[in-house]
Protein backbone atom coordinates (compact mmCIF):
# COMPACT_ATOMS: atom_id res chain seq x y z
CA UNK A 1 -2.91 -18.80 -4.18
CA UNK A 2 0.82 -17.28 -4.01
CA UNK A 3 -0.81 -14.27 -2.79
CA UNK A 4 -2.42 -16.77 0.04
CA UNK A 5 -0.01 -19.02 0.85
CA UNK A 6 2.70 -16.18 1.08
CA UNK A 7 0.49 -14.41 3.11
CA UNK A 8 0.56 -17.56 6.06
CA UNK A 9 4.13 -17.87 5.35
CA UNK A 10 5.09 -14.50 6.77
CA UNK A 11 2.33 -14.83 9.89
CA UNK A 12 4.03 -17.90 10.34
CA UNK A 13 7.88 -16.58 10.25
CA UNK A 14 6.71 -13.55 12.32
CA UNK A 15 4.84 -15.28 14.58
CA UNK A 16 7.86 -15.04 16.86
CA UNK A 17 8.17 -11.44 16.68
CA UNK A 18 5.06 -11.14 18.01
CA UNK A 19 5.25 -13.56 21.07
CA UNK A 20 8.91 -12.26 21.69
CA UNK A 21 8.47 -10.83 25.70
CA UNK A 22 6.03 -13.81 26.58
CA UNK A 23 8.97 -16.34 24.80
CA UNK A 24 11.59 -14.10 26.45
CA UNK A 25 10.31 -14.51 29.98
CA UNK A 26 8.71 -18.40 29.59
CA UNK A 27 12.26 -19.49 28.22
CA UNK A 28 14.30 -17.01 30.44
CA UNK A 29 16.03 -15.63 27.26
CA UNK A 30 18.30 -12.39 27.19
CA UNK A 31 17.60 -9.73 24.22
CA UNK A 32 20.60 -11.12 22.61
CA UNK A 33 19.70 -14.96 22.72
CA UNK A 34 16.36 -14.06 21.27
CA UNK A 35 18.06 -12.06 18.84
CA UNK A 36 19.94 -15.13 18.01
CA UNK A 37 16.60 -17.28 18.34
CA UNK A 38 15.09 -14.93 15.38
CA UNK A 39 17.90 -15.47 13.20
CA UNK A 40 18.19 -19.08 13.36
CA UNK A 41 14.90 -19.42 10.71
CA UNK A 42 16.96 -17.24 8.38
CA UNK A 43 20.08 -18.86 8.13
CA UNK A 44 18.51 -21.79 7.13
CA UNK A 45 16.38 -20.06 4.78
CA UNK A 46 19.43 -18.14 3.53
CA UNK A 47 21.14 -21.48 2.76
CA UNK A 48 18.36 -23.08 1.31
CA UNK A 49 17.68 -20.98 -1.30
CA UNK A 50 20.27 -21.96 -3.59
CA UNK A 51 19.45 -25.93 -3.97
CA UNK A 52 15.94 -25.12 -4.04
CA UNK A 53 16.05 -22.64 -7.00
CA UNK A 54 17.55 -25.98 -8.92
CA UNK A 55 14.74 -27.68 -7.51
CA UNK A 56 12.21 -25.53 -8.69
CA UNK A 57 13.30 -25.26 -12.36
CA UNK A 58 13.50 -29.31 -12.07
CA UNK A 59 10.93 -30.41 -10.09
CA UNK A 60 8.12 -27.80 -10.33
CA UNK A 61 6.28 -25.44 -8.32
CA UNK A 62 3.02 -27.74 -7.30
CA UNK A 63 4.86 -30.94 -5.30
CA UNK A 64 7.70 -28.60 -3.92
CA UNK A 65 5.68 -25.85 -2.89
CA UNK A 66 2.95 -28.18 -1.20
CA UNK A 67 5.35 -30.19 1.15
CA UNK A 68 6.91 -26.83 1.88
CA UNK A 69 3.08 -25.19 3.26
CA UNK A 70 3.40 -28.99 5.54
CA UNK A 71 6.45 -29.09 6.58
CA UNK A 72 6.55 -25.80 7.68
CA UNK A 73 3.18 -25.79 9.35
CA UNK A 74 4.17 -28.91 10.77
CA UNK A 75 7.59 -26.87 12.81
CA UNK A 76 4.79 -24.44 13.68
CA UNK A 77 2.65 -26.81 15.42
CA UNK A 78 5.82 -28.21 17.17
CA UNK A 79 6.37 -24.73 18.78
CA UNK A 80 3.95 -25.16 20.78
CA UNK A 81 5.76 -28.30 22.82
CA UNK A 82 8.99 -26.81 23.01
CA UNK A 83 10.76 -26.75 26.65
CA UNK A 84 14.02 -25.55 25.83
CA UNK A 85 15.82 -22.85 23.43
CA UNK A 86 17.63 -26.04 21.84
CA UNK A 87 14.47 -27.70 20.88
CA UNK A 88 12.99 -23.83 19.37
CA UNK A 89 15.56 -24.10 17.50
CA UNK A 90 15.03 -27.35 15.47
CA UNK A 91 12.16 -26.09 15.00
CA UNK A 92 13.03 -23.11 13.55
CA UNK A 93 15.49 -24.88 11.30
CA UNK A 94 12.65 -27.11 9.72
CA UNK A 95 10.33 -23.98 9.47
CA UNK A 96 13.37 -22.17 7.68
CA UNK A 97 13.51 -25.33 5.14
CA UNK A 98 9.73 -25.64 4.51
CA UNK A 99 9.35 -21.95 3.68
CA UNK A 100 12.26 -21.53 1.42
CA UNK A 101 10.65 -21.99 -1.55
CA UNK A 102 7.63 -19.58 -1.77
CA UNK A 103 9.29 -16.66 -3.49
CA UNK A 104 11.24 -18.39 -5.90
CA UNK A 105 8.99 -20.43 -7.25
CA UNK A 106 6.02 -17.58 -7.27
CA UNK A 107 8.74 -16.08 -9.77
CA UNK A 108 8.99 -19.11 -11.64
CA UNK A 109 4.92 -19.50 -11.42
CA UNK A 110 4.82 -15.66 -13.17
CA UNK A 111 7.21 -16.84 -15.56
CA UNK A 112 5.07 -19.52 -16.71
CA UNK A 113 1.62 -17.81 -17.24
CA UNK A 114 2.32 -14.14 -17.97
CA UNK A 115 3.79 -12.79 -21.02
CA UNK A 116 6.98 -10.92 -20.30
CA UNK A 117 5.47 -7.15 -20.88
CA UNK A 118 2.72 -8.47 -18.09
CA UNK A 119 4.45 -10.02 -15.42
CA UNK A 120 5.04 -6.97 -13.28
CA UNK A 121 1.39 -6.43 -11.85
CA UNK A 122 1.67 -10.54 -10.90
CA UNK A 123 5.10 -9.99 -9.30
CA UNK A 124 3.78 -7.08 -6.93
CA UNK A 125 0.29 -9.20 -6.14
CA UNK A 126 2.30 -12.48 -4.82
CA UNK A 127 5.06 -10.42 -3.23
CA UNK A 128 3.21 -8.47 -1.41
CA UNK A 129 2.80 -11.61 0.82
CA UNK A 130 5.41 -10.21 2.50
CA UNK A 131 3.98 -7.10 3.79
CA UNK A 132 0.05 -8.70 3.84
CA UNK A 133 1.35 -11.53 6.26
CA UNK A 134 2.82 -8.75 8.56
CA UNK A 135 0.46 -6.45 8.31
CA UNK A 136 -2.52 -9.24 9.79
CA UNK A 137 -0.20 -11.05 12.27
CA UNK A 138 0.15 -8.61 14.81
CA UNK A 139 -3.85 -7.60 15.38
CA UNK A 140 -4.15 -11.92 14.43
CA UNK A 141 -1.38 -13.13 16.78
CA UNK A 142 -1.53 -10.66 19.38
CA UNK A 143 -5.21 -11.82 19.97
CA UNK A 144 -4.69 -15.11 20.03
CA UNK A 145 -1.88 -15.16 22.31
CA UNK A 146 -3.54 -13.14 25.14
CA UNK A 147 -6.82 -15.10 24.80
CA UNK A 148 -5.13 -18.80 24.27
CA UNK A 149 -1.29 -18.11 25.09
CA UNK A 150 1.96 -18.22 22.98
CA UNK A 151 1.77 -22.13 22.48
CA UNK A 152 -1.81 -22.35 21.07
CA UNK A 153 -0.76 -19.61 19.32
CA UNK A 154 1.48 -21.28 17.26
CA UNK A 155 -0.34 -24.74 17.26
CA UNK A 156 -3.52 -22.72 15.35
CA UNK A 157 -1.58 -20.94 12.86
CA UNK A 158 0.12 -24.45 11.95
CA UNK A 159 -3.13 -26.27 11.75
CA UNK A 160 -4.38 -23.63 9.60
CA UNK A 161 -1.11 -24.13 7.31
CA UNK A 162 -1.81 -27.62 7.00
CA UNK A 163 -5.63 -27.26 5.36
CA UNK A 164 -3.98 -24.93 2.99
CA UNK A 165 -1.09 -27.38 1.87
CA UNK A 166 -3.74 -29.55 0.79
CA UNK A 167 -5.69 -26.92 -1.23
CA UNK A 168 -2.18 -25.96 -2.90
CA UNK A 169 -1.83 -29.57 -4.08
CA UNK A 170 -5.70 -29.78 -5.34
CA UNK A 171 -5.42 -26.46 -7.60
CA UNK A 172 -1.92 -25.65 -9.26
CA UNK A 173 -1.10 -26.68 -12.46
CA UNK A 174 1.94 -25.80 -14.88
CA UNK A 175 0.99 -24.19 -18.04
CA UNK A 176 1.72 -27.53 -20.15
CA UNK A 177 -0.94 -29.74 -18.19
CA UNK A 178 -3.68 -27.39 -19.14
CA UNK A 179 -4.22 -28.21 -22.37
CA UNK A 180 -4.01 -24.30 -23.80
CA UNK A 181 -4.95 -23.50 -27.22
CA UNK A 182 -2.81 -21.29 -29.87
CA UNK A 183 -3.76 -17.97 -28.94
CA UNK A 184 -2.99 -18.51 -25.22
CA UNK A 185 0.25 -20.30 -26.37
CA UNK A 186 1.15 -17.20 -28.18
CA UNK A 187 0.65 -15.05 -25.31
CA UNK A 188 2.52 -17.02 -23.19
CA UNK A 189 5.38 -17.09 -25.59
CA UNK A 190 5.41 -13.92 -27.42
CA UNK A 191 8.86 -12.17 -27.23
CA UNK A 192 9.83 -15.05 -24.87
CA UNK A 193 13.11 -16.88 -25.01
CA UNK A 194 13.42 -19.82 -26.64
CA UNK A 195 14.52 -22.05 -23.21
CA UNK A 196 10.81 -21.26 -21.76
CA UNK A 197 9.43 -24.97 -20.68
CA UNK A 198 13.29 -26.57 -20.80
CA UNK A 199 14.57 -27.47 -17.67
CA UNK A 200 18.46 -26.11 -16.38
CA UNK A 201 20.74 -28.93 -15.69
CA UNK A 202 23.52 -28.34 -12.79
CA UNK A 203 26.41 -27.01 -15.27
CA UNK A 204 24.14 -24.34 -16.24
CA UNK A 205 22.88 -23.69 -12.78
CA UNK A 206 26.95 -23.38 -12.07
CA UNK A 207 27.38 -21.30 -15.19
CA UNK A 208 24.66 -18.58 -13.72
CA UNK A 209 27.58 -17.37 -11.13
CA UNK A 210 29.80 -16.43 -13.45
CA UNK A 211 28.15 -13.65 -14.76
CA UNK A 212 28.43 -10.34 -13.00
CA UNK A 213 24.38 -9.47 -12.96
CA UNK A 214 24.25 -12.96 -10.66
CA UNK A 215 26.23 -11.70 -8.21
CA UNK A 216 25.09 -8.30 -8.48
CA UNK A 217 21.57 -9.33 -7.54
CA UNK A 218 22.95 -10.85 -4.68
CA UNK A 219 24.89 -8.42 -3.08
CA UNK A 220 22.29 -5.95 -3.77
CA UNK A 221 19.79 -7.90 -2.14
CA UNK A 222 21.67 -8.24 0.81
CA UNK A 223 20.79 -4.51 1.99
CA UNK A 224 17.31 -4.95 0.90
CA UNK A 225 17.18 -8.29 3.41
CA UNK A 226 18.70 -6.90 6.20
CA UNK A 227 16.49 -3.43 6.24
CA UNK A 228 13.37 -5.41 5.78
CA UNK A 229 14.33 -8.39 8.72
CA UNK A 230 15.54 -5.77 10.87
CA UNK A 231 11.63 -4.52 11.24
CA UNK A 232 10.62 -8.26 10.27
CA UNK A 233 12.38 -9.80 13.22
CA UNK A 234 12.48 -6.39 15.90
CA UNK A 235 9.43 -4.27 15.27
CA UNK A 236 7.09 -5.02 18.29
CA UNK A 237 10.44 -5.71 20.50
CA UNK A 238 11.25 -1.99 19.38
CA UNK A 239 7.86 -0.08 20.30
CA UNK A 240 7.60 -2.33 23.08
CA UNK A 241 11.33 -1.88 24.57
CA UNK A 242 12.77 1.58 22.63
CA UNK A 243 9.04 3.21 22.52
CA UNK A 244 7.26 1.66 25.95
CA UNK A 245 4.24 0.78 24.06
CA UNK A 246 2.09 -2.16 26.15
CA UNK A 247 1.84 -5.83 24.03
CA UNK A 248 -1.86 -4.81 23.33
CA UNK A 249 -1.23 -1.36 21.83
CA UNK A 250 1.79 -3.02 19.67
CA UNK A 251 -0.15 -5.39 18.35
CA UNK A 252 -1.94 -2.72 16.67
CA UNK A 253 0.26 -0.35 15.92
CA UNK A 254 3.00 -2.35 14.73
CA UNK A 255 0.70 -3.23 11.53
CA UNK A 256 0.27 -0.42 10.61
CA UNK A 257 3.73 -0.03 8.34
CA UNK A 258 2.77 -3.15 6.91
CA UNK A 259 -0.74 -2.05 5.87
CA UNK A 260 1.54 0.90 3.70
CA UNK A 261 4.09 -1.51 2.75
CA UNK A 262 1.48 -3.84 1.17
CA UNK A 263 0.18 -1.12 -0.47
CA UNK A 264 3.90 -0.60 -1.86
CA UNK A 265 4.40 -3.83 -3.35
CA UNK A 266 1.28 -3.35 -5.87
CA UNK A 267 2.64 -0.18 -6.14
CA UNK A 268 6.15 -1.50 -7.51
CA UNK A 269 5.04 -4.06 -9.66
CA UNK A 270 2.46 -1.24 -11.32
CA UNK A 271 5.52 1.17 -11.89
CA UNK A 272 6.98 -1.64 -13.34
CA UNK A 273 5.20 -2.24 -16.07
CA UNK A 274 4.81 0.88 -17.18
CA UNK A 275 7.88 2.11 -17.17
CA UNK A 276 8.59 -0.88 -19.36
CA UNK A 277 5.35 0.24 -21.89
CA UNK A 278 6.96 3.77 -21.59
CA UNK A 279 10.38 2.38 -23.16
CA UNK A 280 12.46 1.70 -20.35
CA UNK A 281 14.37 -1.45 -21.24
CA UNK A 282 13.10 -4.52 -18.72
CA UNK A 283 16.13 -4.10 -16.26
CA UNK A 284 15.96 -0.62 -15.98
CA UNK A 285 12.09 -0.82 -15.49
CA UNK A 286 12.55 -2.70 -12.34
CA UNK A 287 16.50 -1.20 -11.36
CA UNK A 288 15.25 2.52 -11.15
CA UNK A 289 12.26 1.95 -8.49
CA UNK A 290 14.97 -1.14 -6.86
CA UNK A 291 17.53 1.83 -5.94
CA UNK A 292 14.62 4.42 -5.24
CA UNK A 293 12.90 2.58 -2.42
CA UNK A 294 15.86 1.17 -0.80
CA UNK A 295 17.36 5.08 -0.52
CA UNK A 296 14.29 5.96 0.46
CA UNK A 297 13.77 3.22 2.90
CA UNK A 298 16.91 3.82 4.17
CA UNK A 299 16.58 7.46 4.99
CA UNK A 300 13.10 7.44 6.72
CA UNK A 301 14.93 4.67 8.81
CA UNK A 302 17.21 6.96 10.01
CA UNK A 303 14.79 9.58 10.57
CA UNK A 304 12.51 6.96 12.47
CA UNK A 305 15.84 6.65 14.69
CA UNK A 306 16.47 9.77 15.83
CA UNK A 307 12.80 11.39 16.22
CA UNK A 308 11.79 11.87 19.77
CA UNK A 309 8.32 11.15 19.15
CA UNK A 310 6.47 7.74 19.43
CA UNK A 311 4.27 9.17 16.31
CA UNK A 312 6.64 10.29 14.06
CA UNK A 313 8.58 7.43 14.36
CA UNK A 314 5.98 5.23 13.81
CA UNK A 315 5.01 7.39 10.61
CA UNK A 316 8.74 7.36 9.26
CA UNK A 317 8.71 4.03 9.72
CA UNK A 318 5.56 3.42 7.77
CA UNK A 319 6.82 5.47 4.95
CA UNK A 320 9.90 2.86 4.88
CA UNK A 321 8.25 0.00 4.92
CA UNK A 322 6.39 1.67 1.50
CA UNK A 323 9.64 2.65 -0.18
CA UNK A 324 10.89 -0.78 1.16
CA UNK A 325 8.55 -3.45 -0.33
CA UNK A 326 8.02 -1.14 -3.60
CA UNK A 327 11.88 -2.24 -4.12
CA UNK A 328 11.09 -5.48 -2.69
CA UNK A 329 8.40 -6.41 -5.42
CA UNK A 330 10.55 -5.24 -8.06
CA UNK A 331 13.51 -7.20 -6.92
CA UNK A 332 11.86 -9.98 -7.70
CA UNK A 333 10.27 -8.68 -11.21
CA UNK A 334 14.28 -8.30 -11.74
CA UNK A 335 14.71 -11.86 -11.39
CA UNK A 336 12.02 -12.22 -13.93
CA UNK A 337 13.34 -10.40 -16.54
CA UNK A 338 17.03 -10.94 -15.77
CA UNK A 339 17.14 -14.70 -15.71
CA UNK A 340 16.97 -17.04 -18.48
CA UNK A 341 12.89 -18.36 -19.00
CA UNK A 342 14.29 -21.68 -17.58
CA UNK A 343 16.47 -20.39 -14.63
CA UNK A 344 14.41 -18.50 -13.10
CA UNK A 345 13.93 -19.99 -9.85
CA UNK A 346 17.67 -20.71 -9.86
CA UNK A 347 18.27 -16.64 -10.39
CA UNK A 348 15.74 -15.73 -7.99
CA UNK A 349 16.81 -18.79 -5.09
CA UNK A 350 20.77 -16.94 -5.82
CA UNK A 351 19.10 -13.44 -5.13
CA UNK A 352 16.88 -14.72 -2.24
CA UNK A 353 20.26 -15.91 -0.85
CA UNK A 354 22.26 -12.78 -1.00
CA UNK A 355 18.91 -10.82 0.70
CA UNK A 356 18.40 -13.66 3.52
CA UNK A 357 21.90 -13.85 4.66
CA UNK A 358 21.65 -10.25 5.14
CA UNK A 359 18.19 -10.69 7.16
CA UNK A 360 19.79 -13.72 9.02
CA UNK A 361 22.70 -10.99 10.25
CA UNK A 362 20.11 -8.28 11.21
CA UNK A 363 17.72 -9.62 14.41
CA UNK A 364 21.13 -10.92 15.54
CA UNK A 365 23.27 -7.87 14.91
CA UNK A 366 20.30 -6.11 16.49
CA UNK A 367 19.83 -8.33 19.37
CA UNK A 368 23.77 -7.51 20.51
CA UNK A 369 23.72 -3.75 20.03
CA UNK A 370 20.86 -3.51 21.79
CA UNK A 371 22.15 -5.32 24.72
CA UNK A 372 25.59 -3.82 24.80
CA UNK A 373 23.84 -0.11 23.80
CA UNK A 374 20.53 -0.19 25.34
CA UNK A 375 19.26 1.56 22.15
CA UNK A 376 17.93 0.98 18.94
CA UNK A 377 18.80 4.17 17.39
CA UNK A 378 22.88 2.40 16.38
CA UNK A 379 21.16 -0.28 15.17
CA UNK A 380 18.92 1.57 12.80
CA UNK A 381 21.81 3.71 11.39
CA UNK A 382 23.12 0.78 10.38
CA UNK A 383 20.32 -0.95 8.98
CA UNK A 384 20.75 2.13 6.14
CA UNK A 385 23.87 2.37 5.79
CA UNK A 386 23.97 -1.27 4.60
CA UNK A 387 20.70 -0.34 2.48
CA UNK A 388 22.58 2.56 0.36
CA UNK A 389 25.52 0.68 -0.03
CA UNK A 390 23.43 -2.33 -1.55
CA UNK A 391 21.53 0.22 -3.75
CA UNK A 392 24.68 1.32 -5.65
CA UNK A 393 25.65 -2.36 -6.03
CA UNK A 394 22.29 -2.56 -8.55
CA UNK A 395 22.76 0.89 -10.14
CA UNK A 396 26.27 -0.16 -10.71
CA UNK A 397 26.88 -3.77 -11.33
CA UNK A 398 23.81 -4.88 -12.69
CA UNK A 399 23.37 -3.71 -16.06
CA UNK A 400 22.05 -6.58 -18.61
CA UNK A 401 20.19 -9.42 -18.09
CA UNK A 402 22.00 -13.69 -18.08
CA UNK A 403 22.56 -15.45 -21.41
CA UNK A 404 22.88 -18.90 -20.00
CA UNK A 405 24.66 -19.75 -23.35
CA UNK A 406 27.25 -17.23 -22.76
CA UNK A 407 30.63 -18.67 -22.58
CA UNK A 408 29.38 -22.01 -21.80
CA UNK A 409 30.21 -25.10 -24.35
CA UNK A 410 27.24 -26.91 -25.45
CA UNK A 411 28.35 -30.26 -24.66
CA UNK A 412 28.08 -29.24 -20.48
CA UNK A 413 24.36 -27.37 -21.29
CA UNK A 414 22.69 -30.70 -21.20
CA UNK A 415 25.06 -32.31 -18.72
CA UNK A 416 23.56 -33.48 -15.74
C-alpha cells in the first residue's frame, strides 16, 4: 500500500512536468514563471514536513495518511478549473500539504512491523515510489493529455486518488490493533529500543535538533533533493527544449531513467541489509551507499551535460537516476536506524525538510538560468556540485545515531 499510494503521489506531483509546454502556452507562462510554478508544491512540502513528522509519531500513520491521499487528490481535481497562475498556485499549495506525509510516515510504518536487521528491503520497496510514480507518468500522462487534454488530465488522476484514499483507510492498521502473539511480538521488538510504541512529546521533538546527526541529515539531504527535483520538476522540459525531442517521443523516453532508478531503490535497500548482516554498524550500512550514489549521481549529471548526443545523455542520465534513488532509499533506511523507535517520523519529516527545500530551490533555480542562459548544461553543473558537497556533509557529520535522552532532563521528556 506505501508502495501504491507513493506510487500516485509522484504521478500526481509530476503531473505538471509532464503537461509543462501545453500549461506554458494555455496560461501564457515564461520558462521562468513555470519554473517558479513547479516549485511552489515544494516549498510547501518543504515546510510541512517538520509539524507533520510530530504528527505522525502522535497521531498515526492510518487517519493522517488517508486525508493526505484526499486532500491531495482533491488539489488535483481542482487543476483542472484553474484560469489563472494565481489560482495553480493554491492549488499547488494544498497538493504540497496533502502529500507531505507519505515518506515519513512509510518510515514510521517500517518501524513498526519490521525488526531492525529487516527493515532495509521494506525501506527500498515503499521508496521506490519515487522513481515507480515517474517512471509510469510520462507514457500514463502523456497519453491522456493528447487524447483528453491537460485538464482531464489532471481531473482523472485525482479521481483515481480519491478511490485509493478510501482503500488506505479500510486496510492499515498499527501493530498494537492486531492482536499479535509472542513470537511476532518478539520479532518486532528484538534488539529494539525500549521507546518503540511511546509517543514523542514536543520537548523531545525540540531536543532532536540539538544533536549534530539531526542536522547532518538535513543538510545532507539537501543535495540529494535538489539533484533528484532538478530531473523531477525539468526532465521532459529538458529533452523537449535542450534535446528537441517532440511531446510524444518525451513521453517515452523521459521514463526511461525512472524505470533504472526504480530498479535502484530495491537495489539500496538490498545493499542495505547486507552490509548490516556483513558487520557494518546500522549507520554505516546505509552512509556508505548514501555518499556512493549521490557522487555517482552527481558525476553522470555532469557527463549528461556536456555530451553532444541525445543518446548518451539520455543514458548518463539513466545511470543517475540509478545511483540517485539507490542513495535515496537508503536515506530514508538512515532515518530508520538513526532516530529513536518513537521519533521516527519526526527524524525523517527534519530530513525530508532539509532534501525538499533543496528540491523547492532547483525547478526555480533552473527555470532562471535557463532563461537568462538558454542552456541547461549551467544548470546541471550545479545540480552536482550541490550533490558532492551534500555527500561529505553525511560522510562527515553524521556519525552515530539520536539518544533522545541525551542531555535532556526527564521532567521535559513527558512534557507536552
Amino acid at each position: 500500500m506505501l508502495l501504491i499510494t507513493g506510487a500516485v503521489n509522484y504521478v500526481d506531483r509530476v503531473a505538471l512536468s509532464i503537461a509543462n509546454p501545453l500549461v506554458r502556452a494555455d496560461l501564457h507562462l515564461s520558462v521562468a514563471e513555470m519554473g517558479v510554478l513547479l516549485s511552489v508544491f515544494l516549498w510547501t512540502y518543504a515546510l510541512c514536513q517538520l509539524p507533520v513528522g510530530g504528527m505522525i509519531d502522535r497521531l498515526g500513520p492510518r487517519w493522517l495518511l488517508g486525508i493526505g491521499v484526499i486532500l491531495w487528490s482533491l488539489a488535483q481535481v481542482a487543476v483542472g478549473f484553474v484560469g489563472t497562475m494565481g489560482q495553480f498556485v493554491w492549488t499547488r499549495v494544498f497538493l504540497g500539504i496533502g502529500e507531505s506525509p507519505q515518506f515519513p510516515l512509510g518510515a514510521r510504518v517500517v518501524r513498526n512491523w519490521y525488526n531492525i536487521r529487516d527493515r532495509g528491503v521494506p525501506t527500498g520497496i515503499f521508496n521506490s515510489a519515487s522513481t515507480l510514480g515517474p517512471a509510469i507518468a510520462p507514457p500514463l500522462l502523456t497519453a491522456l493529455m493528447i487524447g483528453l487534454g491537460w485538464r482531464w488530465m489532471f481531473i482523472v488522476i485525482g479521481l483515481a486518488g480519491l478511490v485509493l484514499g478510501l482503500v488506505w483507510f479500510m486496510i492499515y492498521r498499527d501493530p498494537s490493533e492486531q492482536g499479535l502473539d509472542a513470537e511476532e511480538q518478539h520479532y518486532l521488538l528484538d534488539g529494539e529500543d525500549k521507546s518503540v510504541g511511546q509517543t514523542v512529546s514536543f520537548a523531545e521533538w525540540r531536543h532532536l535538533f540539538a544533536f549534530r546527526t539531526t542536522w547532518g541529515m538535513i543538510f545532507g539531504n539537501f543535495g540529494s533533493g535538489y539533484m533528484i527535483w532538478l530531473y523531477a520538476a525539468w526532465l521532459p522540459g529538458y529533452l523537449e527544449i535542450q534535446r528537441h525531442m517532440t511531446i510524444a517521443h518525451t513521453g517515452i523516453v523521459a521514463a526511461i531513467p525512472y524505470v533504472f532508478g526504480f530498479l535502484g531503490s530495491l537495489f539500496g535497500g538490498w545493499v542495505c541489509d547486507r552490509l548490516v548482516r556483513g558487520g557494518f554498524s546500522p549507520i554505516n550500512s546505509r552512509k556508505l551507499p548514501v555518499i556512493i550514489g549521490m557522487i555517482g549521481m552527481a558525476a553522470f549529471t555532469v557527463l549528461a551535460a556536456i555530451t553532444p548526443s541525445n543518446t548518451g545523455a539520455v543514458m548518463c542520465i539513466t545511470a543517475a537516476m540509478f545511483l540517485g534513488n539507490m542513495s535515496g532509499a537508503t536515506i530514508w533506511a538512515l532515518a530508520v536506524v538513526a532516530a529513536p523507535a518513537k521519533g521516527v517520523g519526526s527524524l525523517g519529516g527534519m530530513q525530508n525538510f532539509g532534501g525538499f527545500l533543496g528540491g523547492a530551490l532547483a525547478p526555480m533555480v533552473t527555470g532562471f538560468i535557463v532563461q537568462i542562459t538558454h542552456s541547461f548544461v549551467p544548470a546541471l553543473v550545479l545540480a552536482a556540485v550541490v550533490g558532492v558537497g551534500s555527500a561529505l556533509v553525511y560522510l562527515i557529520v553524521v556519525q552515530r545515531p539520536v539518544d533522545i535522552s541525551e542531555g535532556m532532563p526527564a521532567q521535559l521528556a513527558n512534557a507536552d
